[in-house]
Protein backbone atom coordinates (compact mmCIF):
# COMPACT_ATOMS: atom_id res chain seq x y z
CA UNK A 1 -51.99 15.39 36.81
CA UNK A 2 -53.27 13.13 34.09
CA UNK A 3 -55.83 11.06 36.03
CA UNK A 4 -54.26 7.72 34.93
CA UNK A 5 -50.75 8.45 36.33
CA UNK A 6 -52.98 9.43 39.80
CA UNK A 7 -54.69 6.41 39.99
CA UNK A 8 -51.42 4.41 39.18
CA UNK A 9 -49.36 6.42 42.68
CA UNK A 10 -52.42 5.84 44.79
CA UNK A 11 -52.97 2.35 43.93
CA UNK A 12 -49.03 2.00 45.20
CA UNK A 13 -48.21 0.79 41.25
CA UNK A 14 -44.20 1.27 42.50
CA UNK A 15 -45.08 -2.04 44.88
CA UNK A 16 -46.33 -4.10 42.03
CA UNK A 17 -43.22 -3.22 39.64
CA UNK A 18 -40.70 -5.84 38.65
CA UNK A 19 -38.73 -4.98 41.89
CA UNK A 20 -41.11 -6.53 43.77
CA UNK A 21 -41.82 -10.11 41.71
CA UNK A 22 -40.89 -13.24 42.64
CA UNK A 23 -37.54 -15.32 41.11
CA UNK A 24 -38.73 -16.66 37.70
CA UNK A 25 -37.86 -20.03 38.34
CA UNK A 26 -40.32 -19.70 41.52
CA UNK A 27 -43.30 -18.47 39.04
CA UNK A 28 -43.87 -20.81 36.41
CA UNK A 29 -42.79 -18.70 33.33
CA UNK A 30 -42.33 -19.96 30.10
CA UNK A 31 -38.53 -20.60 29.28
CA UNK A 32 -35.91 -18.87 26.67
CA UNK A 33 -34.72 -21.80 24.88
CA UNK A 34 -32.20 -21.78 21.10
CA UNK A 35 -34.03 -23.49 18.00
CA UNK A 36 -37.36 -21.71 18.48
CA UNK A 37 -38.02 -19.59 15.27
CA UNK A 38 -39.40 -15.61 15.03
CA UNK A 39 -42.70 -15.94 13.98
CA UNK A 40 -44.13 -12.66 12.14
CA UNK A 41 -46.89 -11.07 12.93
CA UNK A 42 -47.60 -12.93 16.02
CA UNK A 43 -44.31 -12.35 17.60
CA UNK A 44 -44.66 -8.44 17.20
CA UNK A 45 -47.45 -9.29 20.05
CA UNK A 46 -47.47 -9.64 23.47
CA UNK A 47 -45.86 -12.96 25.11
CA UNK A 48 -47.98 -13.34 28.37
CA UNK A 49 -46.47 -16.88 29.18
CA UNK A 50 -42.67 -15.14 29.44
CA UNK A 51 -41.99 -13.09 33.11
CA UNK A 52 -40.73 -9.54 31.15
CA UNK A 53 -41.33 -8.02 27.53
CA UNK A 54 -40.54 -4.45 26.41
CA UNK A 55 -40.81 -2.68 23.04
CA UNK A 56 -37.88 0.28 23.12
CA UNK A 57 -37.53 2.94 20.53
CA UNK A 58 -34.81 5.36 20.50
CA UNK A 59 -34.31 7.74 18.02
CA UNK A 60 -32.77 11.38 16.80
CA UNK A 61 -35.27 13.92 15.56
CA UNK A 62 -34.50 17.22 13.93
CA UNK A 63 -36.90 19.85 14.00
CA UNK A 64 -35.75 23.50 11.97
CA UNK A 65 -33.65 24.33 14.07
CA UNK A 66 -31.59 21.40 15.92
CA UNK A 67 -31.01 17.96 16.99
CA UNK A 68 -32.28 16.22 20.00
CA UNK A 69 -32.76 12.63 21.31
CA UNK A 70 -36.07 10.76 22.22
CA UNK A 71 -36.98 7.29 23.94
CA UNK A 72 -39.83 5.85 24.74
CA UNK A 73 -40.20 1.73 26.14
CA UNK A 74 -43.25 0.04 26.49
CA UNK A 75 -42.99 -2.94 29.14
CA UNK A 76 -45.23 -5.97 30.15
CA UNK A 77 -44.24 -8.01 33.49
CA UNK A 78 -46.01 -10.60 34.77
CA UNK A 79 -46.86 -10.26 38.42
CA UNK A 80 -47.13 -14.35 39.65
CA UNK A 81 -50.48 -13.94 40.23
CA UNK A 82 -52.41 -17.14 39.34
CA UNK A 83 -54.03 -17.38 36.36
CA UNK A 84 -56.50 -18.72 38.09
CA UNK A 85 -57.60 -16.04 40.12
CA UNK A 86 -61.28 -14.99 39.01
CA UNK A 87 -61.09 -11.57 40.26
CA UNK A 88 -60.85 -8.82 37.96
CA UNK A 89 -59.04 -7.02 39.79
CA UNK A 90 -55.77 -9.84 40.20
CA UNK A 91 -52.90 -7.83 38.98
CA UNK A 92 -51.53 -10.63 36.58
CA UNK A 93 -49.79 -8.09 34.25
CA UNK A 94 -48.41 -5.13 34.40
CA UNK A 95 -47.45 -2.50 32.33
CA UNK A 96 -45.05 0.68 32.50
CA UNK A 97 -43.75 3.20 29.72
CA UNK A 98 -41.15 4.97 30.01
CA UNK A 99 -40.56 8.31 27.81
CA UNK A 100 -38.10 11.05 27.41
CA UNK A 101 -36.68 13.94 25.77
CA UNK A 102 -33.17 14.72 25.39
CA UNK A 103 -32.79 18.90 24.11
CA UNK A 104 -30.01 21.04 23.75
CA UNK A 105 -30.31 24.07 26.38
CA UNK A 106 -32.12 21.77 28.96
CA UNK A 107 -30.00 20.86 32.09
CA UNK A 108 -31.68 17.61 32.06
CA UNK A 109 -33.85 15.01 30.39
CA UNK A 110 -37.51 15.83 30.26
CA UNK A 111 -39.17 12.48 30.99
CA UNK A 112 -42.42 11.10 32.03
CA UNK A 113 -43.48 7.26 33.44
CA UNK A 114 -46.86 5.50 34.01
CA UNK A 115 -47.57 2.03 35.29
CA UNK A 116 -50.83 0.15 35.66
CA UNK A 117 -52.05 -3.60 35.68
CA UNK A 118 -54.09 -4.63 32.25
CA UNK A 119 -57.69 -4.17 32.07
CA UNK A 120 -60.17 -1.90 33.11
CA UNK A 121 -59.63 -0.20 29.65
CA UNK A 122 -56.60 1.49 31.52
CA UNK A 123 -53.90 -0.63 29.87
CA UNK A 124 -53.45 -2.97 27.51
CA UNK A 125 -50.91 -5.27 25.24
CA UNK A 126 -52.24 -7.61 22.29
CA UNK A 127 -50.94 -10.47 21.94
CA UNK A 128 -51.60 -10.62 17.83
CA UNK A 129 -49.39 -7.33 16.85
CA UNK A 130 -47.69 -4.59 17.96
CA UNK A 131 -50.33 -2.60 19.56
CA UNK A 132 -49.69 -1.48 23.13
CA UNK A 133 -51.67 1.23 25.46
CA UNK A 134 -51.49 2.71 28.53
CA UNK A 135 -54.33 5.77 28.74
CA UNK A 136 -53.35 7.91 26.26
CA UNK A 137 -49.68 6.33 25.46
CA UNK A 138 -49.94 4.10 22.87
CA UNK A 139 -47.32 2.23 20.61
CA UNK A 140 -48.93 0.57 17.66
CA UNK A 141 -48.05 -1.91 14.32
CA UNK A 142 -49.71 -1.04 11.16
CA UNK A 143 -50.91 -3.96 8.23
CA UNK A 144 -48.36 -1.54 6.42
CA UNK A 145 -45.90 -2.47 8.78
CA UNK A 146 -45.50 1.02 10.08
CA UNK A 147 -45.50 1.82 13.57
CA UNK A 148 -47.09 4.84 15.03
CA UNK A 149 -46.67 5.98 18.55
CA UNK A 150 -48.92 8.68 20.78
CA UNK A 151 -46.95 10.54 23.78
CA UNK A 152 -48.83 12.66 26.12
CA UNK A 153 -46.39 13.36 29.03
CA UNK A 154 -46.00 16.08 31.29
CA UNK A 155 -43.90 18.42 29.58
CA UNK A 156 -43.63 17.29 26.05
CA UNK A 157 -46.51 15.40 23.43
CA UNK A 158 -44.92 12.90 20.73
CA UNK A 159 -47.00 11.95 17.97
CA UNK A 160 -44.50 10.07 15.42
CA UNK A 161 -44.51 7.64 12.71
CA UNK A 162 -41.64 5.08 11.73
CA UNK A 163 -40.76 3.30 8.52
CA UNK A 164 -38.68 0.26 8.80
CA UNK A 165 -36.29 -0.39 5.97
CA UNK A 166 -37.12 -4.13 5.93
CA UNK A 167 -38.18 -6.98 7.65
CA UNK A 168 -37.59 -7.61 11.52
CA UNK A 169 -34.07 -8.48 12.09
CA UNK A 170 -33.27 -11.91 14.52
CA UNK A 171 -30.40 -10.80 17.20
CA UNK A 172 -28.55 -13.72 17.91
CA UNK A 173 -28.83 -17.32 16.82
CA UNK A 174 -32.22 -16.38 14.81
CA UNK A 175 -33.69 -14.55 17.54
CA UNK A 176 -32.21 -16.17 20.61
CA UNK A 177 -29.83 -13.85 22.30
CA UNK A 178 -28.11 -15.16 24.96
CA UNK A 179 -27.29 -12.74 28.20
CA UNK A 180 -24.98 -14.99 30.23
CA UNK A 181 -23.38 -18.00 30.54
CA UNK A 182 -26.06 -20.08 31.37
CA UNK A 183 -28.29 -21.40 28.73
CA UNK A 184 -31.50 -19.40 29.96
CA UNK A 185 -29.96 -16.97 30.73
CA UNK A 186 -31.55 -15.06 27.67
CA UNK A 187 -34.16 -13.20 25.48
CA UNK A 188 -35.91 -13.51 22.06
CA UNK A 189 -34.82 -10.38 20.54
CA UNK A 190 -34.99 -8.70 17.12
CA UNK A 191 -34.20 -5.06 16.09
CA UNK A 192 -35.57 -2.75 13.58
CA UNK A 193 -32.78 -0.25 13.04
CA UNK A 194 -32.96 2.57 10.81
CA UNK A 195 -36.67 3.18 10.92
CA UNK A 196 -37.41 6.88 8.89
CA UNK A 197 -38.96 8.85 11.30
CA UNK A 198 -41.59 11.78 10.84
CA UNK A 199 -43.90 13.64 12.95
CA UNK A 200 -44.29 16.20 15.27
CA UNK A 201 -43.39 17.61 18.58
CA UNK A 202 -44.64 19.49 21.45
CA UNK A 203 -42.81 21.20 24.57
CA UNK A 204 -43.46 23.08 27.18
CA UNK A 205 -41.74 26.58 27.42
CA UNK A 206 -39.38 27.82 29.50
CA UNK A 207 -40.61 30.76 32.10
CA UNK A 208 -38.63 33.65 32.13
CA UNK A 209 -35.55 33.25 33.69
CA UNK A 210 -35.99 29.42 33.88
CA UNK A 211 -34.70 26.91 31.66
CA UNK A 212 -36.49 24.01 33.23
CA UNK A 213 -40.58 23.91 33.08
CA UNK A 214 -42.38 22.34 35.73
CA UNK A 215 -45.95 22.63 34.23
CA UNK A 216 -47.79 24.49 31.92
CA UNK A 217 -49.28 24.31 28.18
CA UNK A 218 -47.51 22.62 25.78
CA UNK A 219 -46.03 25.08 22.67
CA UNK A 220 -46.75 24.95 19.21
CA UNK A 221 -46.28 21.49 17.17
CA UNK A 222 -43.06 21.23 15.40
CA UNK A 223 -42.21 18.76 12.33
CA UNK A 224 -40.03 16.70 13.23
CA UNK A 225 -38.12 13.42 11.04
CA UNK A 226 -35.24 11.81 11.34
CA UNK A 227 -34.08 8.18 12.42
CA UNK A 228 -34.89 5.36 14.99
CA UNK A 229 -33.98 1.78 16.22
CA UNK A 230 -36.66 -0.59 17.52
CA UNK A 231 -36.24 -3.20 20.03
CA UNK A 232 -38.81 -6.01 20.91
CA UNK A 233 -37.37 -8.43 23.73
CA UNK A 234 -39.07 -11.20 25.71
CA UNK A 235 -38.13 -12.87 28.60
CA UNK A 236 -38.18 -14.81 31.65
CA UNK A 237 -34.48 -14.94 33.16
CA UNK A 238 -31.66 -12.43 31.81
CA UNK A 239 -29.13 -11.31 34.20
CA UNK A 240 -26.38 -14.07 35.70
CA UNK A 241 -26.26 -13.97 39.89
CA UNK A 242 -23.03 -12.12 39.86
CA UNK A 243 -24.14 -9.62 37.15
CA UNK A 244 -25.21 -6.25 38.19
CA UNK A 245 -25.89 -4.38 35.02
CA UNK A 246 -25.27 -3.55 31.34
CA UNK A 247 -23.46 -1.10 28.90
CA UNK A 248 -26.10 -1.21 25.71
CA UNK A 249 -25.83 0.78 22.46
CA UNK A 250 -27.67 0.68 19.45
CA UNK A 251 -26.27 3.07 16.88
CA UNK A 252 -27.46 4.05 13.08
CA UNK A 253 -24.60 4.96 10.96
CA UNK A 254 -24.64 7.57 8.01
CA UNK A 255 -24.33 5.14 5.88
CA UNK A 256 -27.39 3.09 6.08
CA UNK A 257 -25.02 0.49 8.25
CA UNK A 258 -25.92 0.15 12.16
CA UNK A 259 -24.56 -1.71 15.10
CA UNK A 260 -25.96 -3.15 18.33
CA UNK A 261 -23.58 -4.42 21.05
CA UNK A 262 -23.59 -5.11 24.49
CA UNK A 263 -21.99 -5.99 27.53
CA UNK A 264 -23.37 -7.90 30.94
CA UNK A 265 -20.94 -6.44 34.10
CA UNK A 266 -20.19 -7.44 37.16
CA UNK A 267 -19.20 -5.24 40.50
CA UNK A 268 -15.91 -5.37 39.27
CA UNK A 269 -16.84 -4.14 35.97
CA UNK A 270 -15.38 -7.61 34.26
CA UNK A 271 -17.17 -8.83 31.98
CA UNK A 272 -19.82 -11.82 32.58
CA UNK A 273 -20.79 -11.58 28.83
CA UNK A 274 -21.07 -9.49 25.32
CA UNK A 275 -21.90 -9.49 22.06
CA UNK A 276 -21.90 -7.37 18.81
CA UNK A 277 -23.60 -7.27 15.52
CA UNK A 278 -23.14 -4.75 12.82
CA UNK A 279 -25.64 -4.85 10.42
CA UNK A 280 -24.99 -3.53 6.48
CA UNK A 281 -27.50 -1.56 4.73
CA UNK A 282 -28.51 -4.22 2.48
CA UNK A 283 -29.00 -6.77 5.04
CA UNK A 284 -31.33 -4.34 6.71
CA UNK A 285 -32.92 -4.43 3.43
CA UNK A 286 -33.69 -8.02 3.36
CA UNK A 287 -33.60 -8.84 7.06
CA UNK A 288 -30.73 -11.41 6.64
CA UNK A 289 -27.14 -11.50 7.08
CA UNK A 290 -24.25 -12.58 9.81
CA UNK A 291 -24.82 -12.59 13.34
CA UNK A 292 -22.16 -12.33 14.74
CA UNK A 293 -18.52 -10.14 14.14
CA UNK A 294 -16.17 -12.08 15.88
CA UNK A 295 -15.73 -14.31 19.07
CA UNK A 296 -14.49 -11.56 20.56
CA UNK A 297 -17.04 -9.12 21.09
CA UNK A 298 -16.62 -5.07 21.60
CA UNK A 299 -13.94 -3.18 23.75
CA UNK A 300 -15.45 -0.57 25.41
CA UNK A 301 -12.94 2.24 26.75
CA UNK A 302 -14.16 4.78 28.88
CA UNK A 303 -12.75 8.15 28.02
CA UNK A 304 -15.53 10.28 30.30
CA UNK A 305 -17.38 9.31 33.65
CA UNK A 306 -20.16 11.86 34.94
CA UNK A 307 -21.69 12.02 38.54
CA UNK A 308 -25.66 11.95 38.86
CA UNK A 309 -26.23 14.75 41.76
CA UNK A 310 -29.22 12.99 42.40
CA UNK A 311 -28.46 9.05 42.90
CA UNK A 312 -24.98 9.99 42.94
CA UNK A 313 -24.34 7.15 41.07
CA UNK A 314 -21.56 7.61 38.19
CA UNK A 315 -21.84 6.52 34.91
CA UNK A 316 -19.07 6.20 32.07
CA UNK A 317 -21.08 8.62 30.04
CA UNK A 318 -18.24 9.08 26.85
CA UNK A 319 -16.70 5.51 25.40
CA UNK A 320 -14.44 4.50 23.08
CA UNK A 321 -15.47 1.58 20.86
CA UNK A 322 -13.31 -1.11 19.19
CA UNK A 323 -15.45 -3.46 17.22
CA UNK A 324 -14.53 -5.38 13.85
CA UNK A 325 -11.32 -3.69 13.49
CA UNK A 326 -12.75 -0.08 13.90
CA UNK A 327 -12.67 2.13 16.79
CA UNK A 328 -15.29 5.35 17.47
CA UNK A 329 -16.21 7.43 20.01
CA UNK A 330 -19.63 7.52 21.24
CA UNK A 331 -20.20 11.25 22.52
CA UNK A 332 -23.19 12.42 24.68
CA UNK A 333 -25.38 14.86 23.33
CA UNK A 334 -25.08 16.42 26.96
CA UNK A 335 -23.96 14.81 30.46
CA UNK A 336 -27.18 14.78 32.51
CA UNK A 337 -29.44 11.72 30.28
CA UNK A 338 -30.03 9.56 33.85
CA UNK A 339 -34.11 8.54 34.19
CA UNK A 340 -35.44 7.90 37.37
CA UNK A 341 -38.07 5.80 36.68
CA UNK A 342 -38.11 4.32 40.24
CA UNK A 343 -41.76 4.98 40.06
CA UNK A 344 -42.88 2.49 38.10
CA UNK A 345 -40.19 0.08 36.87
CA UNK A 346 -38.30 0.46 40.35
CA UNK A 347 -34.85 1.28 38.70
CA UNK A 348 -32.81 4.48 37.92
CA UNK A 349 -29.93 3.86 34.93
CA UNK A 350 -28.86 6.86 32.31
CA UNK A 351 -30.14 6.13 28.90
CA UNK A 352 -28.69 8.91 26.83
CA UNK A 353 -28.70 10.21 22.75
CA UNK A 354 -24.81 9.90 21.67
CA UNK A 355 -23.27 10.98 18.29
CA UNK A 356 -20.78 8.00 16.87
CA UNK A 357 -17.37 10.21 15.86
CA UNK A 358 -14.83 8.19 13.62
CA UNK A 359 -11.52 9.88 13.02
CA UNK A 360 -12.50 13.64 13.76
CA UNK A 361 -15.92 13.10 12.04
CA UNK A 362 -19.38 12.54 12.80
CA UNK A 363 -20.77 9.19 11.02
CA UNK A 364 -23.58 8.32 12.93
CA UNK A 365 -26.21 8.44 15.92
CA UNK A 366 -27.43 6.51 18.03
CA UNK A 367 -28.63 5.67 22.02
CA UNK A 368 -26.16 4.21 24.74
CA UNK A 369 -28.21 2.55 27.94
CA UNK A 370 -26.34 1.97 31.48
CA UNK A 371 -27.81 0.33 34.00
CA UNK A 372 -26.28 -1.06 37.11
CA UNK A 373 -24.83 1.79 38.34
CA UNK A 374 -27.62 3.48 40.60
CA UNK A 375 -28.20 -0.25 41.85
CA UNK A 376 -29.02 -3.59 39.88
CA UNK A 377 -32.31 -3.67 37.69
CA UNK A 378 -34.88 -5.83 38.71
CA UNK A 379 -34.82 -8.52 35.54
């Protein structure tokens, strides 16, 4: 067991996850508020003074012989802890990744968590760049603007380099992206879809007559490339009282084009609130372009619902898409994408690779997130 995600169980790191923090407005957290402008490099960086921060990649890579699906999330949550507290050991932040593989032939994702408060050179988020570490996971911002991320999980090793196609892109009204219908109720948020991707991959084998490893040595490194979409979201209230989840997708199209859209739920499964963007290859190019599609927002149709044997929660897993006068279907590349990451972030939701299929043909690919549906997430 690597000796970092040991410390992190004994030390009880699934008490000291966002599950267990106090209301926002109870903890003195900075505020989400419109007007406030992106600032580049610094807000690639860690924002201490907001409650919750993640950096979320998702991304197809091909190796010679197939397809399959990736994530990984990087997250900083502030624990309430005074600031000031002199002891070294005051959990004021603390941070979880998140990780998994999504292959063809696998009944399941292969996936892999860790959690532990900043310091003690176990952990660590800067707040000048991009440049995020938790033992050996690390997620990091190059002066080329290039990012270059280090996986060592369990049953898999990711070492892979992306290439954005231009400048950060503001979601929302330049970067402030509301979630609900009150005013705070929101993020700063900016995407990076379409990032080249190119490295290489490592995965532990089968033993005969299994098709699921539990241990063992990793196999040979494969080359891997293909494409990814980057997230970077800060925080310090998101989710209305009555909302209980979300239905997320960010997808890269064929064409250069991509699209992220959302929806907030309720119980019911109305809708507290939503939002779309499609994003043309040239604006990714120059980082500008029109927010938003219409007043609207996307219609999401389920056409397939799967049932996790494990939570037995059940997730619309295959959706139809109406947005901007188009409709697609988002297809999974298999059923069984649900990460239990109760662990560390104190949540399970199904955050699966999906192929985007436009009369009869496949024009893009992209990741579809669901959470709610195994219980509400703790933001």
């Amino acid at each position: 067991m690597n000796p970092l995600r040991r410390q992190c169980l004994r030390a009880g790191c699934a008490a000291l996850s966002a599950a267990a923090l106090p209301p926002a407005e109870a903890s003195g957290y900075a505020a989400v508020r419109p007007g406030v402008p992106l600032l580049f490099p610094r807000d690639h960086g860690a924002h201490d003074d907001f409650r919750s921060e993640w950096w979320y990649v998702t991304g197809w890579l091909r190796d010679a012989s197939q397809w399959l699906g990736f994530q990984l999330t990087f997250f900083r949550v502030g624990t309430g802890h005074a600031a000031a507290n002199p002891s070294r050991f005051a959990p004021r932040q603390l941070l979880i990744a998140h990780a998994a593989l999504a292959m063809p032939g696998r009944d399941r994702l292969e996936h892999d968590q860790q959690a532990a408060r900043s310091g003690f050179d176990l952990a660590s988020a800067s707040s000048a760049d991009t440049d995020v570490r938790l033992g050996d996971w690390s997620l990091r911002r190059g002066p080329d603007d290039r990012y270059g991320a280090m996986i060592a999980a369990r049953e898999f090793a990711l070492a892979l380099q992306f290439t954005p196609p231009g400048p950060p892109l503001a979601q929302g009204e330049r970067g402030y992206s509301r979630k609900g219908p009150k005013p705070e109720q929101a993020s700063y948020y900016y995407s990076r879809p379409q990032m080249a991707v190119t490295g290489s991959l490592r995965v532990a084998q089968p033993e005969r007559g299994r098709n699921r490893p539990e241990s063992g040595p990793l196999g040979p490194a494969r080359t891997v490339s293909g494409v990814a979409w980057l997230d970077h979201e800060w925080s310090s209230e998101l989710l209305a009282g009555d909302a209980v989840g979300w239905d997320w997708m960010g997808l890269n199209f064929d064409d250069g084009s991509a699209l992220m859209a959302f929806r907030i739920r309720r119980a019911d499964d109305s809708t507290v609130w939503q939002h779309e963007r499609w994003i043309s290859a040239a604006q990714l190019r120059s980082g500008q372009g029109p927010e938003v599609v219409s007043g609207l927002g996307p219609v999401f149709e389920t056409l397939r619902r799967w049932r996790s044997p494990r939570s037995g929660a059940t997730y619309p897993v295959a959706l139809r898409v109406r947005s901007a006068g188009r409709s697609f279907d988002l297809l999974p590349l298999f059923d069984d994408q649900e990460l239990d990451a109760s662990l560390s972030a104190g949540t399970i939701y199904w955050e699966g690779a999906v192929t985007v299929v436009e009369d009869g043909r496949t024009v893009g690919r992209g990741y579809l997130e669901l959470t709610g549906y195994a219980g509400r997430p703790p933001v």
